[in-house]
Protein backbone atom coordinates (compact mmCIF):
# COMPACT_ATOMS: atom_id res chain seq x y z
CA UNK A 1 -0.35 40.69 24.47
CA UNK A 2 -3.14 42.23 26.27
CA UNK A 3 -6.02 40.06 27.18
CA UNK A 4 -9.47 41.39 25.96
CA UNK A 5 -12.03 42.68 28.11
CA UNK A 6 -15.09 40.68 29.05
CA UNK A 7 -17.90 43.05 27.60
CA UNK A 8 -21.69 42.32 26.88
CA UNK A 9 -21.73 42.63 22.90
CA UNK A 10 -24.99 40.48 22.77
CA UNK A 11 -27.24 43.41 22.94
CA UNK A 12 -29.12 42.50 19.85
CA UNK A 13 -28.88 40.51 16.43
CA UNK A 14 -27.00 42.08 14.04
CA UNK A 15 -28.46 41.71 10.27
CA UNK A 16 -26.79 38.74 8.87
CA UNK A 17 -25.50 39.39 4.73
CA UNK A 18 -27.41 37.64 2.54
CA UNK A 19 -26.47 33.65 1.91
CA UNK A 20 -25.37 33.01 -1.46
CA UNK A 21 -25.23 29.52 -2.57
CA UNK A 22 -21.81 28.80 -4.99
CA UNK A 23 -21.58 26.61 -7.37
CA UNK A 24 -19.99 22.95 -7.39
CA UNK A 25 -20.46 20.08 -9.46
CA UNK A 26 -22.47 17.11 -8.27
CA UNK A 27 -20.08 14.58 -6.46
CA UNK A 28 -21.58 11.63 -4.92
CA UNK A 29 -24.30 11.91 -1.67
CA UNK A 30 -25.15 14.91 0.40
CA UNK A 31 -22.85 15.07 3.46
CA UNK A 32 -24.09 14.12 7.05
CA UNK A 33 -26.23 16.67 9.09
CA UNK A 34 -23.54 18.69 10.75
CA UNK A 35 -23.33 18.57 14.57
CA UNK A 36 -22.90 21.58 16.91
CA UNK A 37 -20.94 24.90 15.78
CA UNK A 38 -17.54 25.22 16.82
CA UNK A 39 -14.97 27.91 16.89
CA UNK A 40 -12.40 27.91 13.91
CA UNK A 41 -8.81 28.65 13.37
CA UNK A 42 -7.36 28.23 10.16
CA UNK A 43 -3.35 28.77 9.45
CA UNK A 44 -2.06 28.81 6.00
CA UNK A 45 1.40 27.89 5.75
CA UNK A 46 1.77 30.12 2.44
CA UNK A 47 4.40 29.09 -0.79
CA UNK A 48 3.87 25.31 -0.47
CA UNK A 49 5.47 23.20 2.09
CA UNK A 50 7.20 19.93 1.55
CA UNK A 51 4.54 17.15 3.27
CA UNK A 52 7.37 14.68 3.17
CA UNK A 53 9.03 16.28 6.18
CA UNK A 54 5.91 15.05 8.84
CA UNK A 55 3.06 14.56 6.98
CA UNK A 56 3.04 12.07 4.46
CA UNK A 57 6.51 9.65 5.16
CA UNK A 58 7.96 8.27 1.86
CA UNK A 59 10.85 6.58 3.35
CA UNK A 60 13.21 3.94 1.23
CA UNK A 61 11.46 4.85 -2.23
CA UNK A 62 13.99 6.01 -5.70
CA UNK A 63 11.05 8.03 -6.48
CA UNK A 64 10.73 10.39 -3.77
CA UNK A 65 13.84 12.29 -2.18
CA UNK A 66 12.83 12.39 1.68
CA UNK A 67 14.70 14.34 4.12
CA UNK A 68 16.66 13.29 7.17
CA UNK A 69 14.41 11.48 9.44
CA UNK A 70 12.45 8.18 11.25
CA UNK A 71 9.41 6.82 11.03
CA UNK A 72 7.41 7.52 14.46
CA UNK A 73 4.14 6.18 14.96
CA UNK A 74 1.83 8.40 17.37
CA UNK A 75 -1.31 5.46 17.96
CA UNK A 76 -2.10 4.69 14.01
CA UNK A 77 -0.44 7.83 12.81
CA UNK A 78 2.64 7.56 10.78
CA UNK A 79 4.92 10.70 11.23
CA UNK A 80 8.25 11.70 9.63
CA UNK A 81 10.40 12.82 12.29
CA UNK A 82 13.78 13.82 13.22
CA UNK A 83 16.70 16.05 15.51
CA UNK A 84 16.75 18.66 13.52
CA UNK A 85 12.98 19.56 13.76
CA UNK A 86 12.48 18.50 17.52
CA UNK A 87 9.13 20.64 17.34
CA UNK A 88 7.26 18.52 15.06
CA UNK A 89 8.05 14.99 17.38
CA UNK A 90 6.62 17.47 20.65
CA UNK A 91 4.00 18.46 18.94
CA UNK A 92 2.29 14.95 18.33
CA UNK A 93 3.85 13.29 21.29
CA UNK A 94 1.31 16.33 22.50
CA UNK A 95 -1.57 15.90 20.61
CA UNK A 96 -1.60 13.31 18.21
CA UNK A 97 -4.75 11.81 19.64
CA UNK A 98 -7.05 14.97 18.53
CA UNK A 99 -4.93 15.44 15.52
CA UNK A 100 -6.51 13.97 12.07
CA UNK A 101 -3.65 14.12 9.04
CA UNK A 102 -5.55 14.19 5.44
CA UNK A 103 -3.00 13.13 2.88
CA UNK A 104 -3.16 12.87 -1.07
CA UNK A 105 -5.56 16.49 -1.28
CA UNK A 106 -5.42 16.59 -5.21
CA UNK A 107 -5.55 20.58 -5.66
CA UNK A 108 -5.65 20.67 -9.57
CA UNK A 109 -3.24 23.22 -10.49
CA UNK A 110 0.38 24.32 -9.37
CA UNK A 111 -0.06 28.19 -9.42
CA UNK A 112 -0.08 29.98 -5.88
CA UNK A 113 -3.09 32.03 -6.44
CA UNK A 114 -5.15 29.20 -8.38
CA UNK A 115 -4.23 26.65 -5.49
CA UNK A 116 -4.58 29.07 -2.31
CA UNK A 117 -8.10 29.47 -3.51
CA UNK A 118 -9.11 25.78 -3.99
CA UNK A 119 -7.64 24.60 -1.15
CA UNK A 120 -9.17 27.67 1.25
CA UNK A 121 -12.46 28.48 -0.52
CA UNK A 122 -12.71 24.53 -2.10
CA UNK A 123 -13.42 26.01 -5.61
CA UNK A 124 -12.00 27.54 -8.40
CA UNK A 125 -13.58 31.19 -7.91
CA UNK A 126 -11.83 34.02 -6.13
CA UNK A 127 -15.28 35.18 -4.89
CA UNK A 128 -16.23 32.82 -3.06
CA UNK A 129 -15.63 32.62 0.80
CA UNK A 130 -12.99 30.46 2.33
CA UNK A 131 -14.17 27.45 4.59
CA UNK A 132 -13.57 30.17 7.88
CA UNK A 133 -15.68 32.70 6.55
CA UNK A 134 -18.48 30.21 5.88
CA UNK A 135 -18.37 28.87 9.51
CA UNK A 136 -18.09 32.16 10.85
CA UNK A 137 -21.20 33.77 8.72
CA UNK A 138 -23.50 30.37 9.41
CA UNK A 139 -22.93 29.61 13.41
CA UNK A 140 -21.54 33.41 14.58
CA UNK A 141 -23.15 36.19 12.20
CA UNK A 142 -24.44 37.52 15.24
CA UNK A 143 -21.04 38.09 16.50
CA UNK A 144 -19.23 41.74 16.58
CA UNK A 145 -16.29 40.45 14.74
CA UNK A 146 -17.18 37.26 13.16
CA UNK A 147 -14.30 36.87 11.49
CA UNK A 148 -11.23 38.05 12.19
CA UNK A 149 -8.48 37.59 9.40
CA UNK A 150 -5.12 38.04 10.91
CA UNK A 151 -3.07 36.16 7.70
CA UNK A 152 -3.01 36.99 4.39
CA UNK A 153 -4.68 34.77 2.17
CA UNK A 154 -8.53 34.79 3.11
CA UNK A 155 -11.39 35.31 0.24
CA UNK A 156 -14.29 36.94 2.00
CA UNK A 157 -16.81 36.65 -0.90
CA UNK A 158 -20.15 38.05 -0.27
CA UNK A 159 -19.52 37.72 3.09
CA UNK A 160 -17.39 40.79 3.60
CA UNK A 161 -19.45 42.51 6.10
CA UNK A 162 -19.14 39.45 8.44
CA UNK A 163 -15.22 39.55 8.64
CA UNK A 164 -12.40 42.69 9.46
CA UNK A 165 -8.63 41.99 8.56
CA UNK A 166 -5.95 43.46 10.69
CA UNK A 167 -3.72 44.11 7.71
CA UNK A 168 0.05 43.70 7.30
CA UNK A 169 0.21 46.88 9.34
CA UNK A 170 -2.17 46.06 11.71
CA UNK A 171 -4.27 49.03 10.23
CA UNK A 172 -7.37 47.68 12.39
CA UNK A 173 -6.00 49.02 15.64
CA UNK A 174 -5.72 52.86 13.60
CA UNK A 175 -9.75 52.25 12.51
CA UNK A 176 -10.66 51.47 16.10
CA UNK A 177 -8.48 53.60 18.55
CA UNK A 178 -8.57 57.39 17.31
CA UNK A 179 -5.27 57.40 19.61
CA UNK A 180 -3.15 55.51 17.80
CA UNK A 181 -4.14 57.08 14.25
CA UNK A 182 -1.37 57.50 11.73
CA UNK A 183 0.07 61.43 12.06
CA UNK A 184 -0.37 63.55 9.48
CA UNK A 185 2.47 64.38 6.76
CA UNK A 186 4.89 66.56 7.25
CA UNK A 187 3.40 70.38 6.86
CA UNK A 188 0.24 69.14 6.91
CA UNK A 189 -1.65 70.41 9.95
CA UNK A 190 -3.46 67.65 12.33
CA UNK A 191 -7.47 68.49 12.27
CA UNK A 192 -8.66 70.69 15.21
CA UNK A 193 -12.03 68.85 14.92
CA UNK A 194 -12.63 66.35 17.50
CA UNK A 195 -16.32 65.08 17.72
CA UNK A 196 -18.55 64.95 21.23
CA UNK A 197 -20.77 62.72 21.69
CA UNK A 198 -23.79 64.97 20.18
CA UNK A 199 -21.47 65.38 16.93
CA UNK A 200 -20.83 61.83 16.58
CA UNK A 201 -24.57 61.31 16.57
CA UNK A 202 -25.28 63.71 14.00
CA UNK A 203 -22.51 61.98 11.70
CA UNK A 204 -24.14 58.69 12.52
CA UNK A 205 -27.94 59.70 11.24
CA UNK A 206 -26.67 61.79 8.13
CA UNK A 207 -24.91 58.64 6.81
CA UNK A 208 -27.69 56.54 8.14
CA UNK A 209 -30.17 58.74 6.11
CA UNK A 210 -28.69 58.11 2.84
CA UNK A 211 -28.61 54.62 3.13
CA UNK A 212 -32.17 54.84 3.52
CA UNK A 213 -32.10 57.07 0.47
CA UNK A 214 -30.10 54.87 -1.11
CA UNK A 215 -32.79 51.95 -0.13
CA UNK A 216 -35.76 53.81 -1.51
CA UNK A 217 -34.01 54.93 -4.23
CA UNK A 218 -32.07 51.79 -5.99
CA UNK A 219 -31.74 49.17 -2.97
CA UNK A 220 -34.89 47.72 -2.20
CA UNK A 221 -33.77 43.79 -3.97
CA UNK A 222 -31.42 41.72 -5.10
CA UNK A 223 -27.91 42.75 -4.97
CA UNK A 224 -27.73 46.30 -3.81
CA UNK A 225 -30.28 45.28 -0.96
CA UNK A 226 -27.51 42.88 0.43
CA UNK A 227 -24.99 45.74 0.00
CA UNK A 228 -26.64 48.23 1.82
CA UNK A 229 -27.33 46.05 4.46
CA UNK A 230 -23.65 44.61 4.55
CA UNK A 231 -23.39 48.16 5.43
CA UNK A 232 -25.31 48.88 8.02
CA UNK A 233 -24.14 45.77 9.75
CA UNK A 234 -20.25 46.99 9.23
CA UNK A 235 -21.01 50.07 11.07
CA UNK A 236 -22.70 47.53 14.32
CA UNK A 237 -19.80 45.77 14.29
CA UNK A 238 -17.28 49.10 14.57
CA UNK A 239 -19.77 50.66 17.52
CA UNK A 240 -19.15 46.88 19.32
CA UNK A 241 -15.31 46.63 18.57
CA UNK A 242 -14.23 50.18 19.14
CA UNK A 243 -13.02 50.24 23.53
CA UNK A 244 -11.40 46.72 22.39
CA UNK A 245 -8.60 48.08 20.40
CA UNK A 246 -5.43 47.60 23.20
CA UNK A 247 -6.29 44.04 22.67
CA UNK A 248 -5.30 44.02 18.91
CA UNK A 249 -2.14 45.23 19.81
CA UNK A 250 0.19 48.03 18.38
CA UNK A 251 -0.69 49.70 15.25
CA UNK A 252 2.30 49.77 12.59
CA UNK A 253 3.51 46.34 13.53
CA UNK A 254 2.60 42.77 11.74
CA UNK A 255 1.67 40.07 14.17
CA UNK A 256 4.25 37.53 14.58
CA UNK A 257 2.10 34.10 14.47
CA UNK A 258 2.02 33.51 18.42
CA UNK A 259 1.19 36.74 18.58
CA UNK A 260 -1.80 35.84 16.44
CA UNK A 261 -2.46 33.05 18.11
CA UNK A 262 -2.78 34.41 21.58
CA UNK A 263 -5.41 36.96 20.01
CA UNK A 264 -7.36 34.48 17.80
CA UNK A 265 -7.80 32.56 21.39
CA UNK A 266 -8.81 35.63 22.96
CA UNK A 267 -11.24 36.70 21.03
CA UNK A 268 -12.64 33.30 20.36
CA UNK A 269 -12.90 33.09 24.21
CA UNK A 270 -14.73 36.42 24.80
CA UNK A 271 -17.17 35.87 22.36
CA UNK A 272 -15.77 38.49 19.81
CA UNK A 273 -15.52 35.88 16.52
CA UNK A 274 -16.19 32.95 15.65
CA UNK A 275 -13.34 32.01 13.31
CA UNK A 276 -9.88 33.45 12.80
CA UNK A 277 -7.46 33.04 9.91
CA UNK A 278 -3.71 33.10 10.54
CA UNK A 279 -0.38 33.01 8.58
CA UNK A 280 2.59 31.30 9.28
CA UNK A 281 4.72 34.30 8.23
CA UNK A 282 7.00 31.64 6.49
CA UNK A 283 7.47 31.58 2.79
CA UNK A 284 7.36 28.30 2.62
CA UNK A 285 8.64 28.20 -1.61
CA UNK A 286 11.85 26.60 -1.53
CA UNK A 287 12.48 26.00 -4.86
CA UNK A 288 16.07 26.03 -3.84
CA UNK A 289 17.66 25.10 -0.77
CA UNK A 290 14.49 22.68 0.16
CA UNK A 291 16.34 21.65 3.68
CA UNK A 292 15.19 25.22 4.66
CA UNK A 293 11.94 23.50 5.37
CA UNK A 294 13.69 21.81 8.23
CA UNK A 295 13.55 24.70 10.76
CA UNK A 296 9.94 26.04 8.57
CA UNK A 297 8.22 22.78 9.96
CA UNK A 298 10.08 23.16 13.57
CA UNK A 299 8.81 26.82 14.00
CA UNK A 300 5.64 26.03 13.04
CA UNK A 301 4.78 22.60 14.83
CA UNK A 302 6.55 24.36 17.94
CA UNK A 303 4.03 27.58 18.26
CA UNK A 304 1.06 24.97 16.48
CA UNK A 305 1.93 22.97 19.95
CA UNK A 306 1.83 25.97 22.04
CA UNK A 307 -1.57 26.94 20.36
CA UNK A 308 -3.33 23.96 21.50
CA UNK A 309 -1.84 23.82 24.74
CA UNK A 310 -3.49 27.08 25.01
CA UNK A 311 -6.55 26.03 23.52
CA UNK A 312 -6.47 22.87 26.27
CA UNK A 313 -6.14 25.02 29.44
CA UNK A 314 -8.81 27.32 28.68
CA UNK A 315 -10.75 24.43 28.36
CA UNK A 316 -11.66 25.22 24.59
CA UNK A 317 -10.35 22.65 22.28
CA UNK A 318 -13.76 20.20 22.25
CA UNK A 319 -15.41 23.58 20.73
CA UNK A 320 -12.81 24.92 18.47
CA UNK A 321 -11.65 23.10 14.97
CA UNK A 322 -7.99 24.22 14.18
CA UNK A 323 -7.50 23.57 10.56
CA UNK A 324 -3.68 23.79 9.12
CA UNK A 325 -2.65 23.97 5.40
CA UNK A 326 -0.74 25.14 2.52
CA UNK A 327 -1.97 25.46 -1.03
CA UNK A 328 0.51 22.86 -2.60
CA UNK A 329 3.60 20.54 -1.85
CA UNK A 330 6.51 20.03 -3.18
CA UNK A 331 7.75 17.64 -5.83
CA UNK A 332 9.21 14.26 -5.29
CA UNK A 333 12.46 14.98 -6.43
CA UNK A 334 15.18 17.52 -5.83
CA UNK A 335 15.41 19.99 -8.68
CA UNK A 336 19.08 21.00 -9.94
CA UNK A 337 19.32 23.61 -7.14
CA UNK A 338 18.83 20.83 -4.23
CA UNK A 339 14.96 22.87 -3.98
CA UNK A 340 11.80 21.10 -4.94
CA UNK A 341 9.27 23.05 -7.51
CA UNK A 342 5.68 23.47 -7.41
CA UNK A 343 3.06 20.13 -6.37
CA UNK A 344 -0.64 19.50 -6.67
CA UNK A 345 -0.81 16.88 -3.98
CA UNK A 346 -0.80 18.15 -0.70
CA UNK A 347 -1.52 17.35 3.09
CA UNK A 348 -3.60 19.24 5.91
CA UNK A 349 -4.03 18.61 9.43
CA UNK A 350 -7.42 18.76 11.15
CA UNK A 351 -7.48 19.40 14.91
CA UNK A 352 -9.43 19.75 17.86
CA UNK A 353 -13.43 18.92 18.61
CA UNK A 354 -15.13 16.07 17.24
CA UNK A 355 -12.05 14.81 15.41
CA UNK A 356 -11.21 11.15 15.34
CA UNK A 357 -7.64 11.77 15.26
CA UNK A 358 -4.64 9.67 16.07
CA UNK A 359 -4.44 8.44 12.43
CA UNK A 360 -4.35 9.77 8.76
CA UNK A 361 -6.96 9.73 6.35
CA UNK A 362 -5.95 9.26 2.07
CA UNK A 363 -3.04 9.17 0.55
CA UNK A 364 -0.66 9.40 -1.39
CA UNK A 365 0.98 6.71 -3.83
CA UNK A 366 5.06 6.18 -4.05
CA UNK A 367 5.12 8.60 -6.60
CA UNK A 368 3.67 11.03 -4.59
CA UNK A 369 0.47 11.64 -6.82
CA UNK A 370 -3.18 11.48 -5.19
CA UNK A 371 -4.65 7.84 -4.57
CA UNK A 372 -8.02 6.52 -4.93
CA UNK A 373 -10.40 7.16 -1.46
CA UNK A 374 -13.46 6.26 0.11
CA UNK A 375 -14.71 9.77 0.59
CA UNK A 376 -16.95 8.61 3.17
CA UNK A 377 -14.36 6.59 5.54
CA UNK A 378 -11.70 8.16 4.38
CA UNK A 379 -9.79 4.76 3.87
CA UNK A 380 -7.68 4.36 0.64
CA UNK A 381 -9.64 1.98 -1.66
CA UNK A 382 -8.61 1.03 -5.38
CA UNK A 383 -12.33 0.91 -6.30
CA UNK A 384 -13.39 3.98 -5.10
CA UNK A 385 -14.15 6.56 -8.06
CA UNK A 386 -12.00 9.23 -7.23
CA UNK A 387 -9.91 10.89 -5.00
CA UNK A 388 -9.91 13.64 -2.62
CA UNK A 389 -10.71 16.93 -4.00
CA UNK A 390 -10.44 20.48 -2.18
CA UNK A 391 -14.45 20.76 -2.24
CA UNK A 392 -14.66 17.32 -0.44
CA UNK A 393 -11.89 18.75 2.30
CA UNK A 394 -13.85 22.06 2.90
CA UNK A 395 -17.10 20.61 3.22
CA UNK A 396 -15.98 17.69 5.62
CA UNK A 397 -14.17 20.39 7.93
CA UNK A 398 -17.67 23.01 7.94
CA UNK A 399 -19.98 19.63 8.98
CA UNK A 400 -17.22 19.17 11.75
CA UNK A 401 -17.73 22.95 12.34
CA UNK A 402 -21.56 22.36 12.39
CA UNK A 403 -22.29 24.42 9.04
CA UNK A 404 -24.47 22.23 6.39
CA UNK A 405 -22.37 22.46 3.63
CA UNK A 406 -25.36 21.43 1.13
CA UNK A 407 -25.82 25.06 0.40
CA UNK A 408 -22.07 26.24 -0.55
CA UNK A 409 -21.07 22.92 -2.35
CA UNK A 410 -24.38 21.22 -3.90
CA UNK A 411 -24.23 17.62 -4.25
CA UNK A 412 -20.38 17.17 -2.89
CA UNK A 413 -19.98 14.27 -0.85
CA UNK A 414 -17.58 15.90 2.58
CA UNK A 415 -14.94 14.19 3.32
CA UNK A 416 -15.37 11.70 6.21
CA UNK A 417 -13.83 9.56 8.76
CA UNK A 418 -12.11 11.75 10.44
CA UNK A 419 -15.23 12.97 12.39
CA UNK A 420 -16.26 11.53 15.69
């Protein structure tokens, strides 16, 4: 993959969309004051992987069917390992010492949608923005791209006009690079019209005017106010991006997930975003055949290993938070189809700057469900009150990211311990 250009693209603020503060339910004390931004990548392993197979060990228990596998300690942290998944031993032989494993992340449902949702956006609401698009808005609004969503499973929320999704197609390199625009159908002439310069300008202040129109009109306040200027800020961003399309690569073809990796570094690097989102391109819902996970959790920890190798020689990982997770787990027990159904418990891994890793945080009890945590150390603790909820996750990972999360998640206590 092409490498992107070093350009200047900080040649003035770009209007910010307005900050809307979502709702949550008071939980406990306000969170730390968050420390300095960071850049953020967040993969999704999407359809719910099995967190017995690395994450969370369960070995020697009648209520839990485990996979193949030893238990390998990496410092304090206890990983399920084995032959046939050689990437996931690498991996924290690697980088176990900036790697922080949450276990015992109660998600409250077992629906895709529902969970994907709480566990990326930390609340029950489809419109609200997922824990990328938060850091991205709060420490890189300023940013030509500040979010760049390369997966499929990001929510946006009123932060649209801060984020641009390649698409399963990879439809942003057609918006940016006139070049590589789709033909036209068959008998269907292509347009004669190509704009100068002087054209281009005239196109620019007609649609400029009636947004001001539109402003005077209906979009002085409130709402329409942040629309129009969620507008106006989408068409800063395009002038900025557009001579940067050959390093999005080719247009009709999905990005395998090193191939999104090497771009989410790049543009991270150059300054053009602030967070990325990527997919593991895995359908990870083995509700038959569960061993399939086996070479799922191989693929992924082998190109996860590669990422922050990357990351590491570019001298990048103390300022960039890589955040991995899927929206549910699997069950304890094989189903009659030697596949494992749908889970609320589940694991994440936090990596990178300012994590105290070498160690997981939670946990999970031998039946797999969610156990009682200190939400400030992180320890398990049979008098604690509760035990970790997706709002506490996404609000522990933006103060590592150095976002406040006060405003998005009002009175939830962030998850702890496994900052520095």
């Amino acid at each position: 993959m092409s490498t992107l250009s070093r350009r200047h693209f900080m040649s003035g603020a770009l209007a910010g969309a307005g900050l809307l503060a979502v709702a949550g339910r008071p939980r406990h004390s306000r969170a730390a004051a968050p420390g300095t931004a960071k850049n953020v990548i967040l993969l999704v392993a999407s359809g719910g992987w099995d967190v017995t197979y690395a994450l969370d060990p369960k070995p020697g228990l009648a209520t839990v069917d485990v996979p193949a596998g030893t238990l390998s300690m990496y410092g304090d942290l206890p990983i399920w390992t084995d032959p046939s998944r050689p990437g996931v031993a690498a991996f924290f032989a690697a980088h176990a010492a900036v790697t922080a494993v949450v276990n015992g992340i109660y998600v409250r449902s077992i629906a895709h949608p529902e969970c994907m949702k709480r566990m990326l956006t930390g609340t029950p609401s489809s419109s609200n923005p997922d824990l990328a698009a938060i850091a991205a808005h709060e420490t890189g609004r300023d940013l030509p791209l500040p979010y760049l969503i390369l997966g499929n499973s990001a929510f946006t929320g009123p932060l649209a006009a801060s984020a641009g999704r390649a698409g399963s197609r990879n439809q942003l390199v057609t918006l940016l690079d006139p070049a590589q625009a789709w033909p036209p159908p068959v008998g269907v002439a292509a347009s004669r019209f190509t704009p100068d310069a002087a054209d281009e300008a005239a196109i620019r202040a007609f649609v400029d005017a009636g947004a001001e129109r539109e402003r005077a009109v209906r979009g002085a306040h409130g709402y329409n106010r942040r629309r129009l200027d969620d507008f106006a800020t989408s068409l800063q961003r395009g002038d900025l991006l557009r001579g940067e399309a050959a390093g999005f690569g080719q247009r009709g073809r999905a990005l395998s997930l090193t191939q999104q990796m090497d771009l989410a570094v790049d543009v991270l690097e150059q300054g053009i975003a602030r967070a990325t989102m990527l997919d593991t391109r895995i359908l990870w819902d083995t509700h038959d055949g569960n061993d399939d996970q086996n070479a799922y959790f191989d693929t992924t920890f082998r190109a996860l290993k590669g990422l922050i190798d990357d990351l590491t020689a570019r001298d990048m990982l103390d300022d960039t938070i890589v955040a991995v997770m899927s929206e549910m787990s699997r069950t304890p027990k094989l189903n009659g189809d030697a596949g494992k159904d749908h889970w609320p418990v589940t694991s994440a891994m936090i990596i990178g700057g300012g994590v105290r890793g070498g160690r997981a945080y939670g946990g999970s009890t031998d039946e797999l469900n969610a156990a009682l945590v200190d939400l400030a150390t992180g320890e398990r603790d049979s008098s604690a009150p509760g035990t970790i909820q997706t709002d506490n996750l996404v609000a522990g990972v933006l103060t590592l990211a150095g976002v406040d999360p006060e405003p998005w998640f009002p009175g939830v206590e962030a998850l702890g311990g496994f900052r520095v």
